[in-house]
N, C-alpha and C. Protein backbone atom coordinates (compact mmCIF):
# COMPACT_ATOMS: atom_id res chain seq x y z
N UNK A 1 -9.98 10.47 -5.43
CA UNK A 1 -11.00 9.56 -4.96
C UNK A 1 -10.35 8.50 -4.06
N UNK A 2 -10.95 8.18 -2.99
CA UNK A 2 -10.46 7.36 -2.15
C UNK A 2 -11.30 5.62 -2.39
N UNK A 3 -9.84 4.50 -2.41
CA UNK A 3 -10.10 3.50 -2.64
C UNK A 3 -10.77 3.20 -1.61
N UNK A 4 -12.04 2.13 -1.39
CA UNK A 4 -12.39 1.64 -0.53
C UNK A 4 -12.55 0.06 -1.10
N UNK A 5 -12.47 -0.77 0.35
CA UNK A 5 -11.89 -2.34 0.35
C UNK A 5 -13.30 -2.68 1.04
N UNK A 6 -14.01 -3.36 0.36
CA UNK A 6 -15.18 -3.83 1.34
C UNK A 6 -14.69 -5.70 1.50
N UNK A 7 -14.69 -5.81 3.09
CA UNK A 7 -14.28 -7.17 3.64
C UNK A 7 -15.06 -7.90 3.21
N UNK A 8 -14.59 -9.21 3.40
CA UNK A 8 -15.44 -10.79 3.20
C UNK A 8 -14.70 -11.62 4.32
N UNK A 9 -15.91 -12.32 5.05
CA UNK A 9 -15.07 -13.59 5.98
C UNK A 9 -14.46 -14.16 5.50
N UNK A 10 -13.16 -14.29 6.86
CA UNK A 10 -12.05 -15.13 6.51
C UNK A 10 -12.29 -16.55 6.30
N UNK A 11 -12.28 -17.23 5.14
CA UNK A 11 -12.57 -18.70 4.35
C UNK A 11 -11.50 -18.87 3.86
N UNK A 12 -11.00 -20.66 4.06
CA UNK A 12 -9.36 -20.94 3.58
C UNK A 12 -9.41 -20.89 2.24
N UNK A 13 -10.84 -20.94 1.81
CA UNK A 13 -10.38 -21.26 -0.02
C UNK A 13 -10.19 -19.85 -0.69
N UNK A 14 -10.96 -18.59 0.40
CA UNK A 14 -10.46 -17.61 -0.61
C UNK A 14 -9.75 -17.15 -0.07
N UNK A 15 -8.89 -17.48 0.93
CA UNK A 15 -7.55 -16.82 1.13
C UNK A 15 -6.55 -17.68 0.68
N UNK A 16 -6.32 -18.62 0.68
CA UNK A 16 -5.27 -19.85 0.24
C UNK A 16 -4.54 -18.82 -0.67
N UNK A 17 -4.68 -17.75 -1.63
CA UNK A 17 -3.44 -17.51 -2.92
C UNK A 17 -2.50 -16.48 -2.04
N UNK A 18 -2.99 -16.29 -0.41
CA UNK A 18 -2.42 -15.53 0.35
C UNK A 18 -1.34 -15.95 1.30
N UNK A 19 -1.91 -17.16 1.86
CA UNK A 19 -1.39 -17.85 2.31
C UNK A 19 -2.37 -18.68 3.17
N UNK A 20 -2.44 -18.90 4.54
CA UNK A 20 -3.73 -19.80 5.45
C UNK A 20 -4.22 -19.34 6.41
N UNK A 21 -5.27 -19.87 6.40
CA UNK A 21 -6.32 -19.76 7.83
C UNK A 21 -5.41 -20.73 9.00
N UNK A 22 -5.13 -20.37 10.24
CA UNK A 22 -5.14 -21.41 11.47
C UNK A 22 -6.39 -21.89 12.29
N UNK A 23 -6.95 -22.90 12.03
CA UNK A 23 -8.36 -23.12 13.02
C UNK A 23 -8.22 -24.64 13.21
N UNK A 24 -9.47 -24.84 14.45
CA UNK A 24 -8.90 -26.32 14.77
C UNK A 24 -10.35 -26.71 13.57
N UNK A 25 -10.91 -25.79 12.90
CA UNK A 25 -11.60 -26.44 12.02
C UNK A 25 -11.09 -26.88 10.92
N UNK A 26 -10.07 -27.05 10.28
CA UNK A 26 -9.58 -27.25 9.59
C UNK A 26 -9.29 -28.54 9.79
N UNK A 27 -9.81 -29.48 9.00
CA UNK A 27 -9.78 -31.10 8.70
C UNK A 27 -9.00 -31.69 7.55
N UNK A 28 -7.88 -32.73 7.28
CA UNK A 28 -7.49 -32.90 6.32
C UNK A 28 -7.36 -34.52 6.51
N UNK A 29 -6.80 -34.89 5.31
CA UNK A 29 -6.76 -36.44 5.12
C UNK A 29 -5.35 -36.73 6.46
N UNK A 30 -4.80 -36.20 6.67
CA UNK A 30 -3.63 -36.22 7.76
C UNK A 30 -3.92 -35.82 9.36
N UNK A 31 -5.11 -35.56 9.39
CA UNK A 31 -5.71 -35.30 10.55
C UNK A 31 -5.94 -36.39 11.36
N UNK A 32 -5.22 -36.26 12.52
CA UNK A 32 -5.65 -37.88 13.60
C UNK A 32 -5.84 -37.24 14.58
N UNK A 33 -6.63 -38.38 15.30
CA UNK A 33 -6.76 -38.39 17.22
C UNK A 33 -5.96 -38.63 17.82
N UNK A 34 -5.44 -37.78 18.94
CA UNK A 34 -4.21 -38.19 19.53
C UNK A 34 -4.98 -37.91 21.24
N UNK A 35 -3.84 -38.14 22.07
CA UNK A 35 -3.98 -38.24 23.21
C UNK A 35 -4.82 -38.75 24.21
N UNK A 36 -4.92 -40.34 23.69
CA UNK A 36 -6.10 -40.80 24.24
C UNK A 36 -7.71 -40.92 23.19
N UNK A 37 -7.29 -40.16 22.52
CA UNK A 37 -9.15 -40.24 22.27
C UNK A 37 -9.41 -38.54 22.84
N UNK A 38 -8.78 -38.00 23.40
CA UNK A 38 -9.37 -36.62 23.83
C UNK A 38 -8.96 -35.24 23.27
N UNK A 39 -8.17 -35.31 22.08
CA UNK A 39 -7.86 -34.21 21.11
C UNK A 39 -8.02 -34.68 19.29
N UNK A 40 -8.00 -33.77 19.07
CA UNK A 40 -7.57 -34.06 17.27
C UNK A 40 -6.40 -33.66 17.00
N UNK A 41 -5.74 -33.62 16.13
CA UNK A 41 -4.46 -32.50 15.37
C UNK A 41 -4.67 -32.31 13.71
N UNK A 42 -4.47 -31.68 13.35
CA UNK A 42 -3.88 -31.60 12.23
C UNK A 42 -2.45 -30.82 11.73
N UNK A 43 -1.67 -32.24 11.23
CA UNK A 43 -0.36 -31.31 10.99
C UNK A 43 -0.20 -30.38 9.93
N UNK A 44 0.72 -29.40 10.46
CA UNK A 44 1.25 -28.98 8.99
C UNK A 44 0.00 -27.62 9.25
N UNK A 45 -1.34 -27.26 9.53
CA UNK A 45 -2.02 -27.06 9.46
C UNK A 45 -1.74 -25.58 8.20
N UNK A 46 -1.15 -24.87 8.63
CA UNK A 46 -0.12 -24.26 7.08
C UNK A 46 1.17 -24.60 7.36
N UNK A 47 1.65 -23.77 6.13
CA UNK A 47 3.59 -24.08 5.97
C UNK A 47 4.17 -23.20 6.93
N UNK A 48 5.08 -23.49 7.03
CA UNK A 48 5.96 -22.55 8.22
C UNK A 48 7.42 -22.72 6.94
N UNK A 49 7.25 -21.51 6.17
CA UNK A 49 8.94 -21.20 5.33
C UNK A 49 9.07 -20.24 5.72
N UNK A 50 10.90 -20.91 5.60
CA UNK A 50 12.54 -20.40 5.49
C UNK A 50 12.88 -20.11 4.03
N UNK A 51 13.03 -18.96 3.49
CA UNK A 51 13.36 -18.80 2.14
C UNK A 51 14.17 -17.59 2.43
N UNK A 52 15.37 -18.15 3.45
CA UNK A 52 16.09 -16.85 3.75
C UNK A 52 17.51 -17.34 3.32
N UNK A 53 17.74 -18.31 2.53
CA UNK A 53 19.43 -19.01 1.42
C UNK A 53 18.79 -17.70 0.14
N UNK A 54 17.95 -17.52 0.24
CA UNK A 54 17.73 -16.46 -1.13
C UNK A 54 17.95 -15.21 -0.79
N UNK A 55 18.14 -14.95 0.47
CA UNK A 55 18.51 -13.21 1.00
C UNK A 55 19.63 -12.80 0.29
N UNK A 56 19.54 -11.61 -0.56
CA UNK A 56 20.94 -10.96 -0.36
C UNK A 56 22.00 -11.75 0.26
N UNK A 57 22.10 -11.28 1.58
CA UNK A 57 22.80 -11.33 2.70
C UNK A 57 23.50 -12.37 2.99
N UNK A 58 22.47 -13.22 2.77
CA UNK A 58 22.66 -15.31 2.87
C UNK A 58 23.19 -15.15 4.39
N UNK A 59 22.40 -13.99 5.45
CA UNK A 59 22.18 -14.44 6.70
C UNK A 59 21.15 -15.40 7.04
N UNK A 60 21.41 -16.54 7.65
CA UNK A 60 20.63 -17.41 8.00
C UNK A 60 19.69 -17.01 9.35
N UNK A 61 18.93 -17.42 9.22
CA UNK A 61 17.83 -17.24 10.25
C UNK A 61 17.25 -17.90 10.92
N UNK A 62 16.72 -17.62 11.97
CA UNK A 62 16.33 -18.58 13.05
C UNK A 62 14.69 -18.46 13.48
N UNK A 63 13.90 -19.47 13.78
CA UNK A 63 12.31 -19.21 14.01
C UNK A 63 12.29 -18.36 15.08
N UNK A 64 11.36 -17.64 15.23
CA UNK A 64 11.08 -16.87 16.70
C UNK A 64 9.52 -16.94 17.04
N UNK A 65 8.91 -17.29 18.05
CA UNK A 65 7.57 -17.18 18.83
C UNK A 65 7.49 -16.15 19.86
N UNK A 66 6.84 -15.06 18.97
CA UNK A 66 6.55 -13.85 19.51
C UNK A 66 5.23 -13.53 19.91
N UNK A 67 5.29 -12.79 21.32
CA UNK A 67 3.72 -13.11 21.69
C UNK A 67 3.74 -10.85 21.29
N UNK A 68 2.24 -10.66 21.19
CA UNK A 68 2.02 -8.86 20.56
C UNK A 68 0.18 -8.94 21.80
N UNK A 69 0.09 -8.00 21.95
CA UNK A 69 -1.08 -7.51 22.53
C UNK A 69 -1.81 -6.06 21.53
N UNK A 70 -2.44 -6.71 20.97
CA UNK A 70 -3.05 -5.69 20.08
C UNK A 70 -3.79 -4.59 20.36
N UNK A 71 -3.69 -3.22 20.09
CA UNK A 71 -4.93 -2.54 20.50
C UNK A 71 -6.26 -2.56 19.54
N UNK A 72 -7.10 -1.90 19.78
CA UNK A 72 -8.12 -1.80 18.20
C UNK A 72 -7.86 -0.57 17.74
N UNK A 73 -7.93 -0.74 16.37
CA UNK A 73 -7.68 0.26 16.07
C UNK A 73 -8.70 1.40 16.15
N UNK A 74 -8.52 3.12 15.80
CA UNK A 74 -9.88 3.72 14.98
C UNK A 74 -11.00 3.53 13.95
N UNK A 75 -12.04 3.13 14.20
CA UNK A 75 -13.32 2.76 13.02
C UNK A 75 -14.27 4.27 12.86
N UNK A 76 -14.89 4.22 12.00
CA UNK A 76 -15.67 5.56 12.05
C UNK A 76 -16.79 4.50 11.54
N UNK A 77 -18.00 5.05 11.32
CA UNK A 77 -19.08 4.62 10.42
C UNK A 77 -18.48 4.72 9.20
N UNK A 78 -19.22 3.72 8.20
CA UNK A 78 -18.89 4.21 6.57
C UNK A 78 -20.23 4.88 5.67
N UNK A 79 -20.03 5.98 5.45
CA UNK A 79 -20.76 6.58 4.71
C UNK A 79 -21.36 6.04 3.50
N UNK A 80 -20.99 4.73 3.46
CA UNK A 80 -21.19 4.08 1.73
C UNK A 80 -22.93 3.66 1.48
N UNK A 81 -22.76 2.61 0.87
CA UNK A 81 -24.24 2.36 0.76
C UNK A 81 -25.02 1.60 1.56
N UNK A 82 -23.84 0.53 1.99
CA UNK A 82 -24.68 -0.79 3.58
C UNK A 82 -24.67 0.39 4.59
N UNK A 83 -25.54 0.29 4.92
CA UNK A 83 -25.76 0.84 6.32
C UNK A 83 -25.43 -0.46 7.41
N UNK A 84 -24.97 0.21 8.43
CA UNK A 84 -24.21 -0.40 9.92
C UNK A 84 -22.51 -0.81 9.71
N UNK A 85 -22.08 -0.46 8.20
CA UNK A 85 -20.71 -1.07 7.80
C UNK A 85 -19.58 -0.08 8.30
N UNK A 86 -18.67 -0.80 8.96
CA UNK A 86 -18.04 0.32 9.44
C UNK A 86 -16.76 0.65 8.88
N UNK A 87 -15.23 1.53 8.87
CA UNK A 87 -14.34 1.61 7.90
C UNK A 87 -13.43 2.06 8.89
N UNK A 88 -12.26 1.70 8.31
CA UNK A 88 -11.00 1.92 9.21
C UNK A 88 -9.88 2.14 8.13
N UNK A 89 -8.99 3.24 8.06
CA UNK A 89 -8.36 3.73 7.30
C UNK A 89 -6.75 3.13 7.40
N UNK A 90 -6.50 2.10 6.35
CA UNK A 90 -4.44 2.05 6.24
C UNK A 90 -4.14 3.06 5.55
N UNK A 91 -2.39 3.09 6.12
CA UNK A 91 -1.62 4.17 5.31
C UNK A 91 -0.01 3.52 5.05
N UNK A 92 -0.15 2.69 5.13
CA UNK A 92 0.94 1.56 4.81
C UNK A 92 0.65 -0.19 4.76
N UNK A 93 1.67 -0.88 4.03
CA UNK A 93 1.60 -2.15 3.69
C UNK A 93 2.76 -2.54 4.15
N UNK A 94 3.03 -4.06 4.76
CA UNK A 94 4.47 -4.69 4.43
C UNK A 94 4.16 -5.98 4.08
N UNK A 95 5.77 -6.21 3.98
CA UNK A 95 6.33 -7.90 3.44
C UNK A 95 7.27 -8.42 4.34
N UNK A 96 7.44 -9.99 4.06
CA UNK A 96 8.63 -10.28 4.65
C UNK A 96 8.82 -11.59 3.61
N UNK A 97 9.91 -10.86 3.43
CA UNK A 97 9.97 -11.67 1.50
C UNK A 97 10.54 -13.19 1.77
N UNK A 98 11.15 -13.93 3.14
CA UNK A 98 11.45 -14.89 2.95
C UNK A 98 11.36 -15.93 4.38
N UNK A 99 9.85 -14.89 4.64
CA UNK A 99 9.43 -16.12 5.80
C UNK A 99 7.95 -15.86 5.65
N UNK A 100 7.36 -16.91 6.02
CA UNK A 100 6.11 -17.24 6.48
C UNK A 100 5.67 -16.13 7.78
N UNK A 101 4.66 -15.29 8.25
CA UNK A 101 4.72 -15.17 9.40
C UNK A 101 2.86 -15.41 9.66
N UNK A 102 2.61 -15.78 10.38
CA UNK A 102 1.89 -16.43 11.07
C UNK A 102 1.00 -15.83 12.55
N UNK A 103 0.10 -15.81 12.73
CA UNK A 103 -1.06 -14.62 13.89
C UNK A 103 -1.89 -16.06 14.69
N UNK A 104 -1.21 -16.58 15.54
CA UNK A 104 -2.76 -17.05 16.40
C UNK A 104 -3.37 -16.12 17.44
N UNK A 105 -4.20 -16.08 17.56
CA UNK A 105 -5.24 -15.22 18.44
C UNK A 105 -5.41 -16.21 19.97
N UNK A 106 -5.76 -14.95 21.14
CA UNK A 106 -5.46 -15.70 22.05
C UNK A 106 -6.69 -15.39 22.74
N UNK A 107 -7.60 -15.81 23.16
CA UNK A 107 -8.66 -15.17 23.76
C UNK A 107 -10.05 -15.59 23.37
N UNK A 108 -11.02 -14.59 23.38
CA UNK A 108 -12.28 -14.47 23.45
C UNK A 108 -12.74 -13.45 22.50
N UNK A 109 -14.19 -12.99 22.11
CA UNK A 109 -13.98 -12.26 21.68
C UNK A 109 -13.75 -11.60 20.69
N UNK A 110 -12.75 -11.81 19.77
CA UNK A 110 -11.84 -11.44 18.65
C UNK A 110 -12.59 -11.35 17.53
N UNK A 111 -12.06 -10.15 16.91
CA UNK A 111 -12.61 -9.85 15.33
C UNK A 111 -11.02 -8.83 14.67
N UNK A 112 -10.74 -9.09 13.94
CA UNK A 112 -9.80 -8.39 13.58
C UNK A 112 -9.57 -8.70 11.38
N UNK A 113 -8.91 -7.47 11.08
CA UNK A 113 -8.61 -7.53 9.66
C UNK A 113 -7.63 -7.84 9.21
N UNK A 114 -8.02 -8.67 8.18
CA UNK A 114 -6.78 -9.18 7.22
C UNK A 114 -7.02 -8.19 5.96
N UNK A 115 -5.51 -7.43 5.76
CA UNK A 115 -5.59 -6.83 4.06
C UNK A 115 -4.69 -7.41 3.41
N UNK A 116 -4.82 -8.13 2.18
CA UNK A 116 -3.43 -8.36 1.94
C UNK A 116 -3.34 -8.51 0.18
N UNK A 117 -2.34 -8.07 -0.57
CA UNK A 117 -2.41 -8.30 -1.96
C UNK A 117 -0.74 -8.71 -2.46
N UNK A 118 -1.06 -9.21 -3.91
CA UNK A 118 0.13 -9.50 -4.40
C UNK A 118 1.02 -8.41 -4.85
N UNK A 119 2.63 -8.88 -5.96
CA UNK A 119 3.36 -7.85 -6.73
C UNK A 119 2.16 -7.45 -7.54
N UNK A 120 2.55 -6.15 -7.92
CA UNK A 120 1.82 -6.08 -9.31
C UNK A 120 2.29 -6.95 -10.09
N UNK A 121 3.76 -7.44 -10.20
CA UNK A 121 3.94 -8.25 -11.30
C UNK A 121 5.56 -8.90 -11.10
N UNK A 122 6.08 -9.94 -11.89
CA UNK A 122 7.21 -10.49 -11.50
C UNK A 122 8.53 -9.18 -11.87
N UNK A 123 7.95 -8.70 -12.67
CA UNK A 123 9.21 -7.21 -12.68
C UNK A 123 9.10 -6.05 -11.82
N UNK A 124 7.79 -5.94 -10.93
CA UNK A 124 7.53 -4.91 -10.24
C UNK A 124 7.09 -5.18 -8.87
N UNK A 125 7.79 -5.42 -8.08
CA UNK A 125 7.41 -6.18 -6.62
C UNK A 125 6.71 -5.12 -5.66
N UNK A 126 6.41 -4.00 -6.17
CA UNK A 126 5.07 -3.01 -4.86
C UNK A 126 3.69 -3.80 -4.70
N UNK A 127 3.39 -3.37 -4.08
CA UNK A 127 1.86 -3.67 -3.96
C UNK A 127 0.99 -3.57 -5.06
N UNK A 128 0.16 -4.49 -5.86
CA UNK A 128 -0.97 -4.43 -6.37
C UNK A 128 -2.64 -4.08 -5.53
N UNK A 129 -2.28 -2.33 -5.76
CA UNK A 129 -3.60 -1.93 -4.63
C UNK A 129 -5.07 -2.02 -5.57
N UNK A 130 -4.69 -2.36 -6.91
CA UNK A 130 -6.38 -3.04 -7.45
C UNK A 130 -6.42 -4.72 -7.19
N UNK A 131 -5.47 -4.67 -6.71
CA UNK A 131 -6.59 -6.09 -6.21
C UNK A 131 -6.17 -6.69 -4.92
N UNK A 132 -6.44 -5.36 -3.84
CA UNK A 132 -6.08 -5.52 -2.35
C UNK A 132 -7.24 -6.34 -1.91
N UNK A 133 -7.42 -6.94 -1.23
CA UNK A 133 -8.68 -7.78 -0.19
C UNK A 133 -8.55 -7.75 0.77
N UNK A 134 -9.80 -7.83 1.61
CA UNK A 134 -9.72 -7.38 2.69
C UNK A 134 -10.74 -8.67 3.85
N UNK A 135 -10.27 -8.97 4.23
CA UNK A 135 -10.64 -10.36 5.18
C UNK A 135 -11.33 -9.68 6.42
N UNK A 136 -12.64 -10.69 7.24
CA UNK A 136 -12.49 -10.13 8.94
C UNK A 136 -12.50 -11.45 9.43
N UNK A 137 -11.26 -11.94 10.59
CA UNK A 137 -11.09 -12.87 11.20
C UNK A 137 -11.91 -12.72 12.40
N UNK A 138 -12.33 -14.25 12.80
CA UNK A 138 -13.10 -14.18 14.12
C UNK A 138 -12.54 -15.25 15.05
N UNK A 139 -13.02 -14.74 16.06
CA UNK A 139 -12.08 -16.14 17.57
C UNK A 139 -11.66 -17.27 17.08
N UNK A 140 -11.86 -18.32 16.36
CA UNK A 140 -11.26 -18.91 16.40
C UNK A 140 -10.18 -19.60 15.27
N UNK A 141 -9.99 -18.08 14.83
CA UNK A 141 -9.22 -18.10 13.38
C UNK A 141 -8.15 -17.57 13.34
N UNK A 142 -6.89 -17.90 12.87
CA UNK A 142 -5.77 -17.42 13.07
C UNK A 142 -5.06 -17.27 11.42
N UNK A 143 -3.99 -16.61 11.16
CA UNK A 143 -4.02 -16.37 9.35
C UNK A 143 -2.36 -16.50 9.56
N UNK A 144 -1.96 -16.94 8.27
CA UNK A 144 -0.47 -16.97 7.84
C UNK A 144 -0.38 -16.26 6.66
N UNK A 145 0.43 -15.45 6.54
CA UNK A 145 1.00 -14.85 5.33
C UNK A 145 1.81 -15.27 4.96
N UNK A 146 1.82 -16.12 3.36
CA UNK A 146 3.05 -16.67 2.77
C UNK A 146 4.11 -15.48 2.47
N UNK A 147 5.22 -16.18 2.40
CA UNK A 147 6.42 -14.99 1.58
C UNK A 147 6.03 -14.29 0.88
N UNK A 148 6.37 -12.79 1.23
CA UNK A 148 6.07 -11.58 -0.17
C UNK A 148 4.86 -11.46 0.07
N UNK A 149 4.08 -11.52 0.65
CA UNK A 149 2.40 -11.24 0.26
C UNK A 149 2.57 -9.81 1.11
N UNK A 150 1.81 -9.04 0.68
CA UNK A 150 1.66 -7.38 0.92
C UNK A 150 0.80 -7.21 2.14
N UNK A 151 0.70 -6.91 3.23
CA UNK A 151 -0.62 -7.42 4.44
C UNK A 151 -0.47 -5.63 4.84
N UNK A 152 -1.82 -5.66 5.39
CA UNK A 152 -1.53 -4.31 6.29
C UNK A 152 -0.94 -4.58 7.98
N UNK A 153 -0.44 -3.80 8.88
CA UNK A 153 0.14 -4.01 10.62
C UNK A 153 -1.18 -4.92 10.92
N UNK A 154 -1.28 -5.95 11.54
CA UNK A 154 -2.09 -6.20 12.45
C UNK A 154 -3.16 -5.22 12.84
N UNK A 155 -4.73 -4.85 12.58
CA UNK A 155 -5.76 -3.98 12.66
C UNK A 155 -6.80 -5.16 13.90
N UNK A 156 -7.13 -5.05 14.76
CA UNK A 156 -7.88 -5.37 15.81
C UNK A 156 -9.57 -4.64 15.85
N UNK A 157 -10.10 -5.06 15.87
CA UNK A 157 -11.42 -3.95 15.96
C UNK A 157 -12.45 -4.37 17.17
N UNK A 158 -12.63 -3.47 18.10
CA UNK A 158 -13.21 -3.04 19.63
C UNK A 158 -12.62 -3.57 20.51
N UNK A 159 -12.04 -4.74 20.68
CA UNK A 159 -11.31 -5.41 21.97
C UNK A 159 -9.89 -5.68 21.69
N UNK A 160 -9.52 -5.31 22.73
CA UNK A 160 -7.52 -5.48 22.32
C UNK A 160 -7.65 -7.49 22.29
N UNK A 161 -6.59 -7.54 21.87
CA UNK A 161 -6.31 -8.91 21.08
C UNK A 161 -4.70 -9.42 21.08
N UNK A 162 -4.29 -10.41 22.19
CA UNK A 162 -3.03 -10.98 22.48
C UNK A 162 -2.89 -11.98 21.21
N UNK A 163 -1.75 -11.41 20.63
CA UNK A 163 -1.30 -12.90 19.55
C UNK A 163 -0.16 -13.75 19.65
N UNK A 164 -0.32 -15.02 19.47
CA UNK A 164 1.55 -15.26 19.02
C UNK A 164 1.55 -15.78 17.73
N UNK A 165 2.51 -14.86 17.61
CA UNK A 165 2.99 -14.56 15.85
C UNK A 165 4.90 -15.64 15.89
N UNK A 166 4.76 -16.59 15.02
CA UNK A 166 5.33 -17.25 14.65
C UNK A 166 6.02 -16.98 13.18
N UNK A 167 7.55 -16.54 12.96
CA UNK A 167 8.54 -16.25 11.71
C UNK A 167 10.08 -16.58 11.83
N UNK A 168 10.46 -16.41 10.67
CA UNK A 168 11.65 -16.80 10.88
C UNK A 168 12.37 -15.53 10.65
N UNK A 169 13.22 -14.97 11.46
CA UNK A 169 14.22 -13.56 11.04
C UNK A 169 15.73 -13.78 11.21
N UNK A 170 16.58 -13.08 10.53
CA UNK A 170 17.95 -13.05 10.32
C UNK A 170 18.81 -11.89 11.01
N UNK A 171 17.71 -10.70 11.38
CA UNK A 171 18.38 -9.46 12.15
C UNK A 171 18.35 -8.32 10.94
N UNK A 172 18.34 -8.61 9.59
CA UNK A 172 18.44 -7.86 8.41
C UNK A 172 17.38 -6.92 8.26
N UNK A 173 17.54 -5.87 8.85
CA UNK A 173 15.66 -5.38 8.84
C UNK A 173 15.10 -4.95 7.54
N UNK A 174 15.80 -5.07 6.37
CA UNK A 174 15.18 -4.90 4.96
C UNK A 174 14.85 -6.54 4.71
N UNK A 175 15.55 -7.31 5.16
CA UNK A 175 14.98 -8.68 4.89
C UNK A 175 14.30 -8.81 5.64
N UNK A 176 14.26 -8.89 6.77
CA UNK A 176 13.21 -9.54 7.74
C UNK A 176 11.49 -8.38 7.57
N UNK A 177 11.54 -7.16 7.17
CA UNK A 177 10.70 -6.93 6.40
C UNK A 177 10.60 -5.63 6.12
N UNK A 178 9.44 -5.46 4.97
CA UNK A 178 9.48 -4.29 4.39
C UNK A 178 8.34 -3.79 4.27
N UNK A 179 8.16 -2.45 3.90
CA UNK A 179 7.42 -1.51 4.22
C UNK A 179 7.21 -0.65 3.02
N UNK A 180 5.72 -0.38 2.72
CA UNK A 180 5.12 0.37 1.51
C UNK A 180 4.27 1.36 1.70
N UNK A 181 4.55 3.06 1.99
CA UNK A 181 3.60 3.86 2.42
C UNK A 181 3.07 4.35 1.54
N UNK A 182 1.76 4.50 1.59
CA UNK A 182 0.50 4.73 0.44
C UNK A 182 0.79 5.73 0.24
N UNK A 183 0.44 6.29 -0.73
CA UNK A 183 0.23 7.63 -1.07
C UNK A 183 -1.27 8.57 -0.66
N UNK A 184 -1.98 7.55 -0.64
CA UNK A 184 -3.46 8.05 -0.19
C UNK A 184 -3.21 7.15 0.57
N UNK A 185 -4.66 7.31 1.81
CA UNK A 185 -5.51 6.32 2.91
C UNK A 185 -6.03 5.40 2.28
N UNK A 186 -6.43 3.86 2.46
CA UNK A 186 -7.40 3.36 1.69
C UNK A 186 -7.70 2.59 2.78
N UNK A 187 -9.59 2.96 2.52
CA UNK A 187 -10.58 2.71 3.49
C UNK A 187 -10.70 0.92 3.30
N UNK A 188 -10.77 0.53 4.37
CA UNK A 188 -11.39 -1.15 4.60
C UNK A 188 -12.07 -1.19 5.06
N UNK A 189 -13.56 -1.36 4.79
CA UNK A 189 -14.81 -1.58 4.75
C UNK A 189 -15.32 -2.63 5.50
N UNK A 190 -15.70 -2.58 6.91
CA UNK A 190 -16.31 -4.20 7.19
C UNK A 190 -17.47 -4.14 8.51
């Protein structure tokens, strides 16, 4: 039987155990006007971690601002019970166990999926695929994945989608990240 993930909009409170939303909607007690009177900011807006003194390796690492041009992926209809819901099939998960990495969206437009789940447990660090979730981001939302969180590649849906993705890497490609191929497809629903 094939798992299926039915999405929910991306909202900071139910993604927060994932890590964050990036939006300029995002308001906090640290939020000021700057430049005159003609912008806002908010700092910090998520964390940006380095938890790479815990590598193996104890190669140190350096931030990188990487810009990606997304394609969309394949959607089919979903045969399920909403009618108009459509489904797009993963066949792998990764991590990057000791950085933050981070997706702003650049454009117009934009709809794209967030999947992402915890360890099953502090002795068993794979993916927990019963309790995968499945997010759909829109224009003006951008997402951070804290350390270790399980995400699927970047998924885009109908319009390609320029990002810059913000992490910190060491060159270690088991540290800088890792990779979990399913055994089955599991459908994401949105």
């Amino acid at each position: 039987m094939t798992l299926s993930i039915l999405c929910q909009p991306l909202r900071a409170a139910d993604y927060a155990p994932y890590g964050g939303v990036i939006s300029t909607d995002v308001v906090t007690d640290r939020t000021v006007v700057v430049n005159n009177g003609t912008a806002r900011r908010t700092p910090e807006v998520v964390p940006t971690i380095n938890k790479y003194s815990e590598a193996p390796s104890q190669t140190p690492a350096r931030t990188v601002l990487n810009v990606s041009l997304a394609s969309p992926r394949e959607v089919q209809p979903w045969e399920g019970e909403e009618e108009g819901k459509r489904v797009m099939k993963i066949k792998m998960l990764e991590r990057h166990r000791f950085s933050t990495q981070s997706f702003v969206p650049m454009g117009a437009d934009i709809q794209y999926l967030v999947v992402v789940t915890q360890n099953k447990s502090e002795c068993d660090d794979s993916p927990d695929l019963d309790k995968l979730q499945g997010f759909v981001a829109r224009d003006k939302q951008g997402v951070c994945y804290a350390p270790g969180v399980w995400h699927a590649p970047m998924a885009v849906i109908d319009n390609p989608v320029s990002f810059a993705i913000v992490q910190h890497v060491n060159g270690v490609a088991d540290e800088d990240c890792q990779f979990y191929h399913l055994d089955e497809e599991i459908e994401i629903v949105f």
